[in-house]
C-alpha atoms as a PDB file:
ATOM      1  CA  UNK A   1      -4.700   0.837 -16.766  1.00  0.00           C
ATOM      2  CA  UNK A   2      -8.474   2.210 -17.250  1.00  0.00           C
ATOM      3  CA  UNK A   3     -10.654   1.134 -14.597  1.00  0.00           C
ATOM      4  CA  UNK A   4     -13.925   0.165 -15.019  1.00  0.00           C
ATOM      5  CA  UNK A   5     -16.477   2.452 -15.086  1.00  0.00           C
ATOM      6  CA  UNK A   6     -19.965   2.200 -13.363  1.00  0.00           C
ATOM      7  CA  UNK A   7     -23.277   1.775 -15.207  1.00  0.00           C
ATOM      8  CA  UNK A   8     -26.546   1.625 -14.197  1.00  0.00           C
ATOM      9  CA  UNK A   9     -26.731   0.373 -10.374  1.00  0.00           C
ATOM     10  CA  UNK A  10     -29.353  -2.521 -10.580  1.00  0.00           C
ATOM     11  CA  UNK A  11     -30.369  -1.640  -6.699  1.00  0.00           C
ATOM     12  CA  UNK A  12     -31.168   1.830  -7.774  1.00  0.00           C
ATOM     13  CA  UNK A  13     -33.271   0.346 -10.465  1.00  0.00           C
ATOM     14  CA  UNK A  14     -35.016  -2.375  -8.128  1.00  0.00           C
ATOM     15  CA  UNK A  15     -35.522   1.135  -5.940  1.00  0.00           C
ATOM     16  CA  UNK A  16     -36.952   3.589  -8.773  1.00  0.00           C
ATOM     17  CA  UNK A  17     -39.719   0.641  -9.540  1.00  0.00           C
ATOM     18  CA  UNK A  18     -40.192   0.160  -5.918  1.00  0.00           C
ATOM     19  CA  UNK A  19     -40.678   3.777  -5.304  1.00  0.00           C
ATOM     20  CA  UNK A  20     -43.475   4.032  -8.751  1.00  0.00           C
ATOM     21  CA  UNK A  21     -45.365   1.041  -7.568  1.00  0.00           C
ATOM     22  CA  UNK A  22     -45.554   2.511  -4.333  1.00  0.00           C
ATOM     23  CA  UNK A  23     -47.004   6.201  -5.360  1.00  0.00           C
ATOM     24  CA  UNK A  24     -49.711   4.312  -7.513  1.00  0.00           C
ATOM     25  CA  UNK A  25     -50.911   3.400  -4.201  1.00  0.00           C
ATOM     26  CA  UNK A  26     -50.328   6.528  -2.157  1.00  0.00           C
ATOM     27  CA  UNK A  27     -48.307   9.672  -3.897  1.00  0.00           C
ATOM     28  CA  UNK A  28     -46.320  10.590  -1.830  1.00  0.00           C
ATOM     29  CA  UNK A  29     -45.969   8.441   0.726  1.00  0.00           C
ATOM     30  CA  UNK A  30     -44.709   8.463   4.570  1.00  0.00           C
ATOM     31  CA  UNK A  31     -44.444   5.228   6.801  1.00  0.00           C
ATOM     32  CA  UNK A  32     -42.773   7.276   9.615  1.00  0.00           C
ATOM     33  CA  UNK A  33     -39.443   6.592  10.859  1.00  0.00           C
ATOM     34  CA  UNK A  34     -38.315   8.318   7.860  1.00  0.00           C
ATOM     35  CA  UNK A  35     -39.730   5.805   5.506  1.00  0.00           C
ATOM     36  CA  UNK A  36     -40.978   7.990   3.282  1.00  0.00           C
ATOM     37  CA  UNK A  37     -41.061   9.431  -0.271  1.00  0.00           C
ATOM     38  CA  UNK A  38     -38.455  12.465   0.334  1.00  0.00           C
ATOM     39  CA  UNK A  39     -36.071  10.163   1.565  1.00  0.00           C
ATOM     40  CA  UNK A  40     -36.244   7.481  -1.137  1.00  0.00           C
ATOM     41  CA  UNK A  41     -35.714   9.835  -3.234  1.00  0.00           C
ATOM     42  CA  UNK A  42     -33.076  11.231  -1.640  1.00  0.00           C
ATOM     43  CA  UNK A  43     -31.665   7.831  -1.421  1.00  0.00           C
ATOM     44  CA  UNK A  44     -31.466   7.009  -5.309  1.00  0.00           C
ATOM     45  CA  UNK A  45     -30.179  10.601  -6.075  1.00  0.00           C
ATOM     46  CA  UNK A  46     -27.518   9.517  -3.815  1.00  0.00           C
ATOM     47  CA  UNK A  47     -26.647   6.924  -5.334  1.00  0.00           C
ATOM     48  CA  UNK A  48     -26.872   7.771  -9.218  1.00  0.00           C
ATOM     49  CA  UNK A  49     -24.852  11.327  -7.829  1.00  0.00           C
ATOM     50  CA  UNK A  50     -21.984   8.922  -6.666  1.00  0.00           C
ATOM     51  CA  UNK A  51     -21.780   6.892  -9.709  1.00  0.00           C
ATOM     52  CA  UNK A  52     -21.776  10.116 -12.040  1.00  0.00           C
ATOM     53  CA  UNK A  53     -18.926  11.344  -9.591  1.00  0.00           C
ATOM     54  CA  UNK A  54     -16.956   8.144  -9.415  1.00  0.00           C
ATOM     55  CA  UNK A  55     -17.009   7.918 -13.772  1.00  0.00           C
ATOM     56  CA  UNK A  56     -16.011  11.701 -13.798  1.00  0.00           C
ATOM     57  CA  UNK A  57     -13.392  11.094 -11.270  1.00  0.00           C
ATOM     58  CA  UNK A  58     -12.271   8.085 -13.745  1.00  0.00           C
ATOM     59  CA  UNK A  59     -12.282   9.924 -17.076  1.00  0.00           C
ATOM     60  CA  UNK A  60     -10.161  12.242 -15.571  1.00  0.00           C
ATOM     61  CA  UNK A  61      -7.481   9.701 -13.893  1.00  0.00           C
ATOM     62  CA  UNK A  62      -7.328   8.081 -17.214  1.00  0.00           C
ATOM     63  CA  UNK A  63      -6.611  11.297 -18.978  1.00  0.00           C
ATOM     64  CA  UNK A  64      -3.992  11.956 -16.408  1.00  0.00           C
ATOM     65  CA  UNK A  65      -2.572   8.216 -16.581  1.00  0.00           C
ATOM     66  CA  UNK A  66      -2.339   9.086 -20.794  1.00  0.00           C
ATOM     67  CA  UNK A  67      -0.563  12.425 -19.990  1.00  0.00           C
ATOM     68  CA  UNK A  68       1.658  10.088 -17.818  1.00  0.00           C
ATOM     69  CA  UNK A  69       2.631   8.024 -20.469  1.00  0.00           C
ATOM     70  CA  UNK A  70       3.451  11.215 -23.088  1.00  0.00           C
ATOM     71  CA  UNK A  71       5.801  12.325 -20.681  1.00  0.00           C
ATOM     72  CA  UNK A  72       7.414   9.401 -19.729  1.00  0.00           C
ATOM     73  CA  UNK A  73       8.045   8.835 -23.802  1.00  0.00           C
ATOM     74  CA  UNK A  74       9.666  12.410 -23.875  1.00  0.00           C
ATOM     75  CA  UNK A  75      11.630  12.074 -21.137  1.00  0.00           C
ATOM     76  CA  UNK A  76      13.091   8.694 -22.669  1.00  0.00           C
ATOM     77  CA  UNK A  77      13.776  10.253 -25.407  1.00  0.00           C
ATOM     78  CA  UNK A  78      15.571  13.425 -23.586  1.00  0.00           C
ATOM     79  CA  UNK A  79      17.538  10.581 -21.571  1.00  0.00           C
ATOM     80  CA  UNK A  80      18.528   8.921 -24.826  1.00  0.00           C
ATOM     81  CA  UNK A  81      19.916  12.070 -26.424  1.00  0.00           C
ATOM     82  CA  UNK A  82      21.730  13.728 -22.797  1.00  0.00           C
ATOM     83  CA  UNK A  83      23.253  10.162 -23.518  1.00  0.00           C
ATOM     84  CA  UNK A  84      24.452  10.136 -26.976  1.00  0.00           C
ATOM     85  CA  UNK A  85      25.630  13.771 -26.081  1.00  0.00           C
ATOM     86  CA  UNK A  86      27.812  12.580 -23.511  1.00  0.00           C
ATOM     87  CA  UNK A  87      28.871   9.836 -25.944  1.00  0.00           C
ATOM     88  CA  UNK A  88      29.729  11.846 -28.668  1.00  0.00           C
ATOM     89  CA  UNK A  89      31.699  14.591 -26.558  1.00  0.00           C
ATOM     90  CA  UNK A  90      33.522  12.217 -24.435  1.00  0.00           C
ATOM     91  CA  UNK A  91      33.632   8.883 -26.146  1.00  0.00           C
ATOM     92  CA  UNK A  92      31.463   5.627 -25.802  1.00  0.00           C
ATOM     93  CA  UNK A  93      34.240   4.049 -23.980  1.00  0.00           C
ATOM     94  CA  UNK A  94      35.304   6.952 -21.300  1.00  0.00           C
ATOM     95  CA  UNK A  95      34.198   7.049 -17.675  1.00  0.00           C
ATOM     96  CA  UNK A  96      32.303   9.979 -18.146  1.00  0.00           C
ATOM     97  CA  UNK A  97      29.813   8.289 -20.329  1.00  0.00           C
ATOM     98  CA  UNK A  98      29.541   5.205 -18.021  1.00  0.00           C
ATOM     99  CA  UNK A  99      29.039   7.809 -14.945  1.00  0.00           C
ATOM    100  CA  UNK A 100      26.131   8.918 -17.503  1.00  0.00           C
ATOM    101  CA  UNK A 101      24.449   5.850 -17.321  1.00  0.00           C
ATOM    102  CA  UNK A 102      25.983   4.182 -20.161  1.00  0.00           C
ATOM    103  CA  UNK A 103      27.528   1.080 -21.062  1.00  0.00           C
ATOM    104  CA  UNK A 104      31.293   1.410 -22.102  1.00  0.00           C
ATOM    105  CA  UNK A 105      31.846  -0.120 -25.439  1.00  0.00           C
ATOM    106  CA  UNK A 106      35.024  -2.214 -24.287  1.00  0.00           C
ATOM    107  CA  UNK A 107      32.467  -3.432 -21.412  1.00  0.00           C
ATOM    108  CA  UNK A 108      29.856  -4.768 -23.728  1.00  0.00           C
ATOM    109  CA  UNK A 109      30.669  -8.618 -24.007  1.00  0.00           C
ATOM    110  CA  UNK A 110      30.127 -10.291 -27.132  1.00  0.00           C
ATOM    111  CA  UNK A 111      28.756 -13.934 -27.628  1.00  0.00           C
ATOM    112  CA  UNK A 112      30.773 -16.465 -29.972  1.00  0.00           C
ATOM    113  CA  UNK A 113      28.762 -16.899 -32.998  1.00  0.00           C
ATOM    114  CA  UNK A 114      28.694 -21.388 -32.977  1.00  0.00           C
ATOM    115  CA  UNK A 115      27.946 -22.632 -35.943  1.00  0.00           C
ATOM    116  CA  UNK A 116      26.205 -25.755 -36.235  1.00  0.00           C
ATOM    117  CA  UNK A 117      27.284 -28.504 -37.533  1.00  0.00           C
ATOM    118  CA  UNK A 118      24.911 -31.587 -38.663  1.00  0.00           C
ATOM    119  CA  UNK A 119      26.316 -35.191 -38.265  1.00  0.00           C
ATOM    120  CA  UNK A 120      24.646 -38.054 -41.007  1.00  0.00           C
ATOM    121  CA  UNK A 121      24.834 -41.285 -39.922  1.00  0.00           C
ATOM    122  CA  UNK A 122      25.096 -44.048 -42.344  1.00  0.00           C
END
């Protein structure tokens, strides 16, 4: 399952017009108590740095996740065939292929084929 990566943060864009309208008025500007254009900055760099990192971080669990799913495949398959293996060398119906993981062939219940049958009513 991919998760959902991050676009554009809206408060980072809401910020980046904040911080132009307010160095048309003054530059760079400083409000004290650290209000002030460093930190702003500093602030939305922040943030766009973290979404950057959390998308990387993604890509790379959903490469992992796909790599995952390869294996898994081959190692069905490598089940499958240690299976048939036993199978073939011991028989489909011996303990040694249900201790495998198989199903013995005299264990595999079959259903009664019904046929059915349509009544007319005169």
């Amino acid at each position: 399952m991919a998760y959902k990566k991050r676009g554009a943060s809206s408060e980072v864009e809401i910020a980046q017009n904040r911080n132009q309208g307010i160095s048309q008025i003054e530059r760079e500007f400083d409000f004290g108590n650290g209000l002030n254009y460093e930190a702003h900055i500093t602030r939305i760099n922040k943030v766009n740095n973290g979404i950057q990192t959390y998308n990387g971080l993604l890509t790379n669990a959903d490469a992992v996740a796909s790599q995952i799913d390869i294996d898994e495949k081959e190692l069905s398959d490598f089940n499958s065939r240690l299976l048939n293996i036993i199978g073939s060398k011991y028989g489909y119906d011996s303990i040694e292929y249900e201790k495998a993981g198989g199903v013995r062939t005299s264990d595999i219940k079959r259903s009664k084929s019904t046929k059915n049958v349509v009544s007319s009513s005169n």
